[in-house]
N, C-alpha and C. Protein backbone atom coordinates (compact mmCIF):
# COMPACT_ATOMS: atom_id res chain seq x y z
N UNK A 1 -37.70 -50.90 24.05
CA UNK A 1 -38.44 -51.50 25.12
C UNK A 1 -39.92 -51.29 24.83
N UNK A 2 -40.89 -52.35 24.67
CA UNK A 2 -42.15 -52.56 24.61
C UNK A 2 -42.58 -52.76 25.72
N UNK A 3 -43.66 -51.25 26.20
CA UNK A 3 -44.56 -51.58 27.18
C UNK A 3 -46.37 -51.21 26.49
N UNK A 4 -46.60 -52.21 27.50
CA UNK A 4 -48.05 -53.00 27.36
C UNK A 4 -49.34 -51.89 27.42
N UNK A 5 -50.10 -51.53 26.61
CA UNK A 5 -50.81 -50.42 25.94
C UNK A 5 -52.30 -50.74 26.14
N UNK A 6 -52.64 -50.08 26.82
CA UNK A 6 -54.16 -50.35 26.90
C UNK A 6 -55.00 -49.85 25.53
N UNK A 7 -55.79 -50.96 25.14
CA UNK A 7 -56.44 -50.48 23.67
C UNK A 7 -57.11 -48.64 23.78
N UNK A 8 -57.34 -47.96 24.36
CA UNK A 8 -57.84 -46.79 24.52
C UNK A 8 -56.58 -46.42 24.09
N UNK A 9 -55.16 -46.84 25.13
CA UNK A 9 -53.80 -45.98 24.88
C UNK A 9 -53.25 -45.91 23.35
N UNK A 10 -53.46 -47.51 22.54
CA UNK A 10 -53.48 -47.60 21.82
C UNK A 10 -54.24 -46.68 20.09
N UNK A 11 -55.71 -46.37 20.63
CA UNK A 11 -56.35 -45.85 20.01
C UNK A 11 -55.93 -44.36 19.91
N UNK A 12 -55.05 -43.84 21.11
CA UNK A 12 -55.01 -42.77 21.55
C UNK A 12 -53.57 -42.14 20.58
N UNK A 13 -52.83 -43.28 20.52
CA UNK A 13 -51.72 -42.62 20.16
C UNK A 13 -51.46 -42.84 18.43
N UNK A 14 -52.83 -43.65 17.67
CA UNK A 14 -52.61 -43.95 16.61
C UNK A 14 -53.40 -42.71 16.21
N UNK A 15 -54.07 -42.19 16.97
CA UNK A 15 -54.62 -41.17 16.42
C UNK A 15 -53.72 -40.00 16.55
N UNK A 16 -53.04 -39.53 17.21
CA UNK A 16 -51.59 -38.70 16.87
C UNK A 16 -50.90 -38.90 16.21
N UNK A 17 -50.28 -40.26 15.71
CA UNK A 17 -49.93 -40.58 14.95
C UNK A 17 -49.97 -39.93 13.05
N UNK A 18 -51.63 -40.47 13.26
CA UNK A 18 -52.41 -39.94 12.12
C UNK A 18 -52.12 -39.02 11.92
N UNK A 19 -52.36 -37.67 12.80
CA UNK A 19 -52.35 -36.33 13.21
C UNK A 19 -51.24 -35.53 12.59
N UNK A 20 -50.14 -36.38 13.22
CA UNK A 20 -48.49 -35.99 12.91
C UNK A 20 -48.48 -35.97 11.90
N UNK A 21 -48.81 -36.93 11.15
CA UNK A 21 -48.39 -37.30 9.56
C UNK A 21 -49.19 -36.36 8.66
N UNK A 22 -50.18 -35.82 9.37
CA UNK A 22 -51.19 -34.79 8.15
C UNK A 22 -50.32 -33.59 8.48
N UNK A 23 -49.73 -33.21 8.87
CA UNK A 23 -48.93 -32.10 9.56
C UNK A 23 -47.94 -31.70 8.03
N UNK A 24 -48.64 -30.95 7.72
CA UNK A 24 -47.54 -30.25 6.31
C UNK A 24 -46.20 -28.88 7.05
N UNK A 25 -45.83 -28.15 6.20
CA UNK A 25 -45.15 -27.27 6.69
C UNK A 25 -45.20 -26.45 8.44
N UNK A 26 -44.41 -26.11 8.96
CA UNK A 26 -44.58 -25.69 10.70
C UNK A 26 -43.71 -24.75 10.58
N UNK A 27 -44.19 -23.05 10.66
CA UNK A 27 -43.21 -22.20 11.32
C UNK A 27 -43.45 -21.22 12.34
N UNK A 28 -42.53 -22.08 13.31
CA UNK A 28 -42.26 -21.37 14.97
C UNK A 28 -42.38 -20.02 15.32
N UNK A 29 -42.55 -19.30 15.91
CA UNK A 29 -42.79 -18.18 16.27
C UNK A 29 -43.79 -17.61 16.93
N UNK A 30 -43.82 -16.05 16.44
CA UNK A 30 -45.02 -15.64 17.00
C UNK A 30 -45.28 -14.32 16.19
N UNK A 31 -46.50 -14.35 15.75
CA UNK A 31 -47.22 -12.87 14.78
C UNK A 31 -47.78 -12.29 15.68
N UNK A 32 -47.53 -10.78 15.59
CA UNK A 32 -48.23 -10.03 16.04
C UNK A 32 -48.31 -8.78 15.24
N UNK A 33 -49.51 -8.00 15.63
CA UNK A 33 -49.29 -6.55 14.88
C UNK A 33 -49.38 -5.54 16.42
N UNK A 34 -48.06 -4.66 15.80
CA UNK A 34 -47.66 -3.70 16.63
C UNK A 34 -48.18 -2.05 15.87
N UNK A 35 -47.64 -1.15 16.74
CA UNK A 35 -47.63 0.13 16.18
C UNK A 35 -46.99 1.03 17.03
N UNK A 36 -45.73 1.79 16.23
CA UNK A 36 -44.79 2.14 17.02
C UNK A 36 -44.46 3.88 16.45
N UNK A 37 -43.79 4.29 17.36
CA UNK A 37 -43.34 5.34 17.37
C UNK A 37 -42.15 5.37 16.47
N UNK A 38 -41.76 6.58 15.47
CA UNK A 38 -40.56 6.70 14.96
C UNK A 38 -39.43 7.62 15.58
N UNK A 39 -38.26 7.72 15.05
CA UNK A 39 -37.25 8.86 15.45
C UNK A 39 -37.57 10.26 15.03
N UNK A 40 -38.37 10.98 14.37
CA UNK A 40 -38.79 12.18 14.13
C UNK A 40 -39.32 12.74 15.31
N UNK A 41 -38.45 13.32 15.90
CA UNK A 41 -39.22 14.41 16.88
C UNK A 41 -40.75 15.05 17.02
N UNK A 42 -40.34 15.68 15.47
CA UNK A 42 -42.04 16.81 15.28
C UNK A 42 -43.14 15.94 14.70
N UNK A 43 -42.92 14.28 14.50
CA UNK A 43 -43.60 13.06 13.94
C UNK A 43 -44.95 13.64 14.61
N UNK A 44 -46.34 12.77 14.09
CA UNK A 44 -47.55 12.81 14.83
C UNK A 44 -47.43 11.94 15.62
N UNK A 45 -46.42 10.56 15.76
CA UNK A 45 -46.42 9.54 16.43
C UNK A 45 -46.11 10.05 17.70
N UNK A 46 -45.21 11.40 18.18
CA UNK A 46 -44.89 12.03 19.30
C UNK A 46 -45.82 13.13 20.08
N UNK A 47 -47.14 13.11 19.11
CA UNK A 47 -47.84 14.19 19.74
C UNK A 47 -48.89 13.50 20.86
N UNK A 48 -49.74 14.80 21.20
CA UNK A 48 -50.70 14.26 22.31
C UNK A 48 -51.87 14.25 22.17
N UNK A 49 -52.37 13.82 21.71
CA UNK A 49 -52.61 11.94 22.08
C UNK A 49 -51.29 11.65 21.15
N UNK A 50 -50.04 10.62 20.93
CA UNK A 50 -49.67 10.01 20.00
C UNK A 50 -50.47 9.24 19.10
N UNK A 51 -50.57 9.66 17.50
CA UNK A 51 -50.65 9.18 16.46
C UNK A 51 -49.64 7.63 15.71
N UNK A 52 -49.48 6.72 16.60
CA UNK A 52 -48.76 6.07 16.33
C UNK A 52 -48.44 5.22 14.81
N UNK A 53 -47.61 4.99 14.34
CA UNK A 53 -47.24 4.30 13.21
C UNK A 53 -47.70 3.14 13.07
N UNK A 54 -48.45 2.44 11.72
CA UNK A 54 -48.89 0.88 12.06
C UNK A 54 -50.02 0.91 11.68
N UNK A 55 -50.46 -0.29 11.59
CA UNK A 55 -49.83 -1.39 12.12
C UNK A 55 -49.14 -2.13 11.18
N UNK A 56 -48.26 -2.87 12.00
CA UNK A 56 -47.12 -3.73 11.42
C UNK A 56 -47.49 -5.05 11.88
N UNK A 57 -47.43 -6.33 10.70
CA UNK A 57 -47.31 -7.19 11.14
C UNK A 57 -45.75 -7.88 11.83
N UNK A 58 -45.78 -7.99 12.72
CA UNK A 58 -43.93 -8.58 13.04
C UNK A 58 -43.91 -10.09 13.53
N UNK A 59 -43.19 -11.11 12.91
CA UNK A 59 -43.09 -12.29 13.03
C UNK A 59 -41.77 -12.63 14.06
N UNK A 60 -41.65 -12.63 15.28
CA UNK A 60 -40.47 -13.07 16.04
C UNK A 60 -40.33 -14.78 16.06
N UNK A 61 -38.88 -15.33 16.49
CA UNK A 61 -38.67 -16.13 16.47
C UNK A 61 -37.31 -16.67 17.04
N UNK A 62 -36.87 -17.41 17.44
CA UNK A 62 -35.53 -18.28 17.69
C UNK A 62 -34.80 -18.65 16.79
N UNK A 63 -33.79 -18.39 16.23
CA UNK A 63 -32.69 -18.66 14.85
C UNK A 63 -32.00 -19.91 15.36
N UNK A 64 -31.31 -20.38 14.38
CA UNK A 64 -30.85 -21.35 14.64
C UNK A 64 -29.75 -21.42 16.36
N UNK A 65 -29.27 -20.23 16.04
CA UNK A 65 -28.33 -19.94 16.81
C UNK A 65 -28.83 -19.58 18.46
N UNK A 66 -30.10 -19.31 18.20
CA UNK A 66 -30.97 -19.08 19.39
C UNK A 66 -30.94 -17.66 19.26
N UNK A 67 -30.51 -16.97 18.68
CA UNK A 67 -31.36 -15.57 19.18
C UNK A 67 -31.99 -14.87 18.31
N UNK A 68 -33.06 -14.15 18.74
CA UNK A 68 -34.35 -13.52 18.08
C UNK A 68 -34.27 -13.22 16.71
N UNK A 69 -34.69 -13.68 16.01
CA UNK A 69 -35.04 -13.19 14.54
C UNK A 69 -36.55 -12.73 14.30
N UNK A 70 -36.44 -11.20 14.07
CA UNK A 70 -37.76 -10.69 13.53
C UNK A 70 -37.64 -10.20 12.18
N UNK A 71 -39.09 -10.24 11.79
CA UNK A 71 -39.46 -9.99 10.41
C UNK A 71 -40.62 -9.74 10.36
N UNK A 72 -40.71 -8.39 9.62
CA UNK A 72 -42.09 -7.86 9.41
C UNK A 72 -43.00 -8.39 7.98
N UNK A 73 -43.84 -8.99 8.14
CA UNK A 73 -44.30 -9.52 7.39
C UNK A 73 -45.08 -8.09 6.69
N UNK A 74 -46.06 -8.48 5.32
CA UNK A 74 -47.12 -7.99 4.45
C UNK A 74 -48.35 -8.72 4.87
N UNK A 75 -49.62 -7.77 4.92
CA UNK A 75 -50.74 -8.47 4.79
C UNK A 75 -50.92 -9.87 4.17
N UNK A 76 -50.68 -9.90 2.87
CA UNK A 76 -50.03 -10.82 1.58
C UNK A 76 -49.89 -12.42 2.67
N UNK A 77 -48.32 -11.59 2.82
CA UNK A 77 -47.88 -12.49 3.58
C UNK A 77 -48.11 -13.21 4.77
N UNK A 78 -48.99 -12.76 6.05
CA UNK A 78 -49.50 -13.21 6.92
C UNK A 78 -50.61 -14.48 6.26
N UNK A 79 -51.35 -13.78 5.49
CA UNK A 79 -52.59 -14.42 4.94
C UNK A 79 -51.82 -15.60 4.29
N UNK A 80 -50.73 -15.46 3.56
CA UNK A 80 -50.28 -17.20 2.90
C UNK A 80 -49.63 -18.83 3.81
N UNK A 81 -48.70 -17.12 4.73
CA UNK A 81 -48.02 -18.20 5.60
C UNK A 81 -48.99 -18.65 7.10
N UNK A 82 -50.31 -18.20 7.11
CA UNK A 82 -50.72 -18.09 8.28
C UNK A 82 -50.81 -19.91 8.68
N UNK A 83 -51.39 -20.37 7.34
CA UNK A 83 -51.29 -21.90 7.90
C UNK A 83 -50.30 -22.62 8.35
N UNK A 84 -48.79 -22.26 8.06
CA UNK A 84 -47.73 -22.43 8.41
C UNK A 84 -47.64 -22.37 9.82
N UNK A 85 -48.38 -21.59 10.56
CA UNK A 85 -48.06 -20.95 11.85
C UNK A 85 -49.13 -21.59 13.01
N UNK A 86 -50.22 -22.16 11.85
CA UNK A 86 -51.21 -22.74 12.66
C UNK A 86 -51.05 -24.23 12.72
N UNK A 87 -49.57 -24.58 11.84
CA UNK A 87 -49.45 -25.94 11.98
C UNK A 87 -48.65 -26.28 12.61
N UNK A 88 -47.63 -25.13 13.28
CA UNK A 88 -46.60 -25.02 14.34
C UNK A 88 -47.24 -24.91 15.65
N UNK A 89 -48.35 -24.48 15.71
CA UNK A 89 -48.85 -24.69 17.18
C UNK A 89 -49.67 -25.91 17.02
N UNK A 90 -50.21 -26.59 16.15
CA UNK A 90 -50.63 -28.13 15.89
C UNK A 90 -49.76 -29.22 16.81
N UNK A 91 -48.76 -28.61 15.90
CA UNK A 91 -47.57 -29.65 16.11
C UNK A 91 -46.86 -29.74 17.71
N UNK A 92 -46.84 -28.51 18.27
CA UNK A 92 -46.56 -28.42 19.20
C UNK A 92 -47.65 -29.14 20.33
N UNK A 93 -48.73 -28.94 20.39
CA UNK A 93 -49.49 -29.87 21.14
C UNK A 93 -50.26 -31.18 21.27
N UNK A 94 -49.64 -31.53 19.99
CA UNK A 94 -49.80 -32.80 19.39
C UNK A 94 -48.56 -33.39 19.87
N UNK A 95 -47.24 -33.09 19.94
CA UNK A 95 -46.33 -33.80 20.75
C UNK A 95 -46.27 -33.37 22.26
N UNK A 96 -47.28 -32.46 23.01
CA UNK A 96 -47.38 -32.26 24.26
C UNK A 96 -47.97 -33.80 24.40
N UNK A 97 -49.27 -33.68 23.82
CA UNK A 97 -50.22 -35.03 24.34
C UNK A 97 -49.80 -36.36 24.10
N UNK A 98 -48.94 -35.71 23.05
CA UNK A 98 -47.79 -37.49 22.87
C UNK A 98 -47.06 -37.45 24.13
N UNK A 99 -46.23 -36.74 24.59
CA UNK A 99 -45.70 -36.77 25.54
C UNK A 99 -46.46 -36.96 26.94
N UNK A 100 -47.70 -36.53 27.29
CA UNK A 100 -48.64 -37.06 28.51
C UNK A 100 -48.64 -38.56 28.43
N UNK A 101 -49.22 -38.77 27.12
CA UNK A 101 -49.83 -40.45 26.82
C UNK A 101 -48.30 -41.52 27.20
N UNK A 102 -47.47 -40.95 26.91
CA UNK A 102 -46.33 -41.83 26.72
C UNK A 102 -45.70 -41.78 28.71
N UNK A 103 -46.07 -40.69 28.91
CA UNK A 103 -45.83 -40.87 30.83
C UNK A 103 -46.70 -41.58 31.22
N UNK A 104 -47.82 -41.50 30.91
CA UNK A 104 -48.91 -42.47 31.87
C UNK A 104 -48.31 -43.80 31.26
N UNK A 105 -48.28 -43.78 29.91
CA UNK A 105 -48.28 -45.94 29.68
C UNK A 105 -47.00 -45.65 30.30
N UNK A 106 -46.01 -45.61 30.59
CA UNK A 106 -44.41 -45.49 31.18
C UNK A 106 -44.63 -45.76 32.87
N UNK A 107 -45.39 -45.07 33.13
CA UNK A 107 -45.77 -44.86 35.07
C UNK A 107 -46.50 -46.26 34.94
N UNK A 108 -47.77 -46.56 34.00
CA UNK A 108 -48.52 -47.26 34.41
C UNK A 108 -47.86 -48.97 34.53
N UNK A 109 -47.21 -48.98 33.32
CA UNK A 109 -46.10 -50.07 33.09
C UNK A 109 -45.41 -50.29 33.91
N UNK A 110 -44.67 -49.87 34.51
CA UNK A 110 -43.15 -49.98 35.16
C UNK A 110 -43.93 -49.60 36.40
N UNK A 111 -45.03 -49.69 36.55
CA UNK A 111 -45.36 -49.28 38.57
C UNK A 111 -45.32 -48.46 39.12
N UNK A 112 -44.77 -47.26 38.61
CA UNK A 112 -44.57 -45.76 39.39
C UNK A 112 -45.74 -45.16 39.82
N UNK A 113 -45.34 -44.05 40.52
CA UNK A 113 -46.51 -43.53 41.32
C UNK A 113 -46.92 -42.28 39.74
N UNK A 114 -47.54 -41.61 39.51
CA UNK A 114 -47.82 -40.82 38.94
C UNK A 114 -47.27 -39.54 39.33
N UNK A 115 -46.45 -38.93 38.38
CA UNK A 115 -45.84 -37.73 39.07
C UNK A 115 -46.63 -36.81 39.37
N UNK A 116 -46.95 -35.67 40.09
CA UNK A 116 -47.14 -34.45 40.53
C UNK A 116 -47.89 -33.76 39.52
């Protein structure tokens, strides 16, 4: 079904378009660096002040199966895959705004009120 595109809408979505297509590798998740306590009792990580362990980079994520997959990355490794991670949140709001643009021409087309 072809609905009728205002040249701005038009301009709007060829430029996501564009966008999408420069879009190389995307991986989901989330990096962070932590620093944690170990199981050694007499550890420094248990004293007072705690001396904690770290930092660690740790990469969480959703598996296929849906549940959490973590992995501690290397310096190395943050630094190679970081673009990977910055093209997963690219990507992700690049099909948010696809998805706005495509409700308004949809509402604006078909007559609806504008949702909420």
């Amino acid at each position: 079904m072809m609905h009728t595109m205002r040249p701005a809408d038009e301009r709007h979505a060829r430029r996501l378009r564009d966008e999408l297509a420069g879009i190389d590798f995307a991986l989901p998740g989330t990096v962070i660096e932590r620093t944690m306590r170990c199981g050694k009792a007499n550890c420094r990580c248990h004293a007072d002040p705690p001396q904690l362990h770290g930092p660690y980079l740790q990469w969480t994520r959703k598996g296929r199966d849906q549940k959490t997959v973590t992995r501690y990355l290397s310096a190395e490794q943050a630094e190679r895959l970081g673009p990977w991670f910055d093209n997963a949140r690219r990507l992700r709001a690049l099909v948010s705004e696809l998805e706005e643009l495509s409700l308004r021409v949809v509402e604006r087309s078909e007559g609806w009120e504008p949702a909420p």
